[in-house]
C-alpha atoms as a PDB file:
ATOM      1  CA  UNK A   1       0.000   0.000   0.000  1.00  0.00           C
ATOM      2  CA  UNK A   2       2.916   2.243   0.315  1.00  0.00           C
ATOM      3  CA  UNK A   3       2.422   4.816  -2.740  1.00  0.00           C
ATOM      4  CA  UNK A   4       1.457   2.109  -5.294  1.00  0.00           C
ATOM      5  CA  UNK A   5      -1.536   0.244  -5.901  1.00  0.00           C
ATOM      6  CA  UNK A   6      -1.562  -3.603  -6.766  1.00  0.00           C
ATOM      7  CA  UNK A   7      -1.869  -4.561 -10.514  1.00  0.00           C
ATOM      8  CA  UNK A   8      -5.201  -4.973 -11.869  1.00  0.00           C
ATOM      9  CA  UNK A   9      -6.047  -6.301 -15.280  1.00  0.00           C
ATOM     10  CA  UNK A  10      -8.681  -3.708 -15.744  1.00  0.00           C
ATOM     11  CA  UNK A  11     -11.167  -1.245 -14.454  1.00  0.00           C
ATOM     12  CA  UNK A  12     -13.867  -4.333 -15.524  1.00  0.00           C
ATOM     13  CA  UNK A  13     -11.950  -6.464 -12.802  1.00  0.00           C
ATOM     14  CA  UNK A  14     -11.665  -3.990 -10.440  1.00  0.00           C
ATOM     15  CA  UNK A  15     -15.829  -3.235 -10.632  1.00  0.00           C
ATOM     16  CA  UNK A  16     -16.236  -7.206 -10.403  1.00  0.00           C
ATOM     17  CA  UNK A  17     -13.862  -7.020  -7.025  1.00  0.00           C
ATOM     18  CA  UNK A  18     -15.707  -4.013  -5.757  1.00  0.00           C
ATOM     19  CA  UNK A  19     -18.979  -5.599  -6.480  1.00  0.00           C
ATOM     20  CA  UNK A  20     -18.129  -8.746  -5.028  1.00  0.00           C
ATOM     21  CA  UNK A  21     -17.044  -6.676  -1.914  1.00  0.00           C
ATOM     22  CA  UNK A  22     -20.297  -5.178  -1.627  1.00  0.00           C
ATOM     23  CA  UNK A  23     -21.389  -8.101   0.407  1.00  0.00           C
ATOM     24  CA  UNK A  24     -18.048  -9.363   1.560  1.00  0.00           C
ATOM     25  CA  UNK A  25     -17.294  -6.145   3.911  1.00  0.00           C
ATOM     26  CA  UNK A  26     -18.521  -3.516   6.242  1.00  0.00           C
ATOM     27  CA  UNK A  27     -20.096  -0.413   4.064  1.00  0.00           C
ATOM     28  CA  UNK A  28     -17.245   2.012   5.602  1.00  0.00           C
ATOM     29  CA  UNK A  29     -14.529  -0.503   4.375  1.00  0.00           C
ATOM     30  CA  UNK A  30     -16.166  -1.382   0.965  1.00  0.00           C
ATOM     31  CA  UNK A  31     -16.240   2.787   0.274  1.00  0.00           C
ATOM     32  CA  UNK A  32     -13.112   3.308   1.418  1.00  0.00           C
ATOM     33  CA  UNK A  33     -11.640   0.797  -1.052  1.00  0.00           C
ATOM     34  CA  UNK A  34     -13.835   1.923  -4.010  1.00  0.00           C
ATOM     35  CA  UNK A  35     -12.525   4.874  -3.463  1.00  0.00           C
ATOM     36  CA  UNK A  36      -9.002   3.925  -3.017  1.00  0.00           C
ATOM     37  CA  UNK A  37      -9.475   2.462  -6.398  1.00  0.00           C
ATOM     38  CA  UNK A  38     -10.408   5.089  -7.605  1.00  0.00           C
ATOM     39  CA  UNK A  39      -7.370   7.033  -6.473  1.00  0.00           C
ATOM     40  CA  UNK A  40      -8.751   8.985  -4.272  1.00  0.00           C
ATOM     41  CA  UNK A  41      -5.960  10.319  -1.217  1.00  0.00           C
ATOM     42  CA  UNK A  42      -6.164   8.685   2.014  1.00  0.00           C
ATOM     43  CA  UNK A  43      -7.190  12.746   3.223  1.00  0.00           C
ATOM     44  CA  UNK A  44      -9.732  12.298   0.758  1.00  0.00           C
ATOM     45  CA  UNK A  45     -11.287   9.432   1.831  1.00  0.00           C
ATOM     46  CA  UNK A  46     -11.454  10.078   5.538  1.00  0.00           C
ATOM     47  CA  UNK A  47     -13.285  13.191   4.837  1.00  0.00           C
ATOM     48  CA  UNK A  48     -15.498  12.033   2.903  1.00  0.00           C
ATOM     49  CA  UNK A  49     -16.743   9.175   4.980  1.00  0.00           C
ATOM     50  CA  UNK A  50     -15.833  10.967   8.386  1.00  0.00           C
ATOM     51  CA  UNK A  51     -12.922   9.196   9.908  1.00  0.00           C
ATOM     52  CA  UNK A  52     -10.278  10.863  11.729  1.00  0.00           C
ATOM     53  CA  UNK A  53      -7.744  11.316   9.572  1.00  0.00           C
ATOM     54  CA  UNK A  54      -5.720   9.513   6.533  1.00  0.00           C
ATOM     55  CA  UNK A  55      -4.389   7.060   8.847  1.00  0.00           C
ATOM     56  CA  UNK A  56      -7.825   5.584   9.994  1.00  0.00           C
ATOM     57  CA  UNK A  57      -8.495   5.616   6.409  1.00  0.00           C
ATOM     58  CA  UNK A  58      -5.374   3.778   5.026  1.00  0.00           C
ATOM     59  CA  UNK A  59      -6.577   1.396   8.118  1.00  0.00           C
ATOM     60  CA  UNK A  60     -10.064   0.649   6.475  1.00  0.00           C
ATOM     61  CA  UNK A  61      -8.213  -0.098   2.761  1.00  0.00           C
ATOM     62  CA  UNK A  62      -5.720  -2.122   4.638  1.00  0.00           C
ATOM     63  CA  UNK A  63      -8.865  -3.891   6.582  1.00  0.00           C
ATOM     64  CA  UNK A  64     -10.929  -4.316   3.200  1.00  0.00           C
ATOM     65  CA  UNK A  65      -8.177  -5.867   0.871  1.00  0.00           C
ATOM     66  CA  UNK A  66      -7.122  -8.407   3.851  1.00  0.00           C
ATOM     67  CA  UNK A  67     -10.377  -9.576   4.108  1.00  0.00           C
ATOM     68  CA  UNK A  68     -10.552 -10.010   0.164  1.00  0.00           C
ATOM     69  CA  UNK A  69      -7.371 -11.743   0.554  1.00  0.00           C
ATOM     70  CA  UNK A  70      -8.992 -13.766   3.557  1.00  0.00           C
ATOM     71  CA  UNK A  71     -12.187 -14.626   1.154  1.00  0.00           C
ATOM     72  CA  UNK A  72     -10.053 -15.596  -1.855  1.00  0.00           C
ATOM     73  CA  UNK A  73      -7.933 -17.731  -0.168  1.00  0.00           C
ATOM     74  CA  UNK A  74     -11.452 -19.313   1.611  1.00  0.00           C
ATOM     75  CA  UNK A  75     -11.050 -18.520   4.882  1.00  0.00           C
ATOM     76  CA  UNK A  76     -12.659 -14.941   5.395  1.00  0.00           C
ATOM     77  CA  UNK A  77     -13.771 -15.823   9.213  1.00  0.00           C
ATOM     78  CA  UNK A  78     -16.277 -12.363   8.526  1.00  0.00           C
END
């Protein structure tokens, strides 16, 4: 997450993740990471969905994609 965001084939994948996500994650850390796909700053982010700061937000992307990775892998314990 430091500065760089992972590889994606395309936007198309990216909607399918996000999609998939709707029901896979909390609706704080589902916006945050649509959001953060859509390169919005960390600043950004926590304003608009009223965290505390860039750090709390970079928390909620952090939370989101682990729990993808948890789900892909088949053992999101959500």
């Amino acid at each position: 997450l430091v500065g760089e965001r992972p590889p994606v084939t395309n936007r198309g994948t990216a909607r399918e993740l996000l999609r998939y996500a709707d029901g896979a994650m909390p609706e704080p850390q589902r916006r945050a990471l649509e959001m953060w796909v859509n390169c919005d700053a960390y600043a950004d982010i926590a304003s608009t969905l009223g965290l505390g700061g860039a750090v709390e937000a970079e928390r909620a992307v952090r939370a989101a994609i682990e729990r993808l990775r948890r789900r892909f892998r088949g053992t999101d314990d959500a």
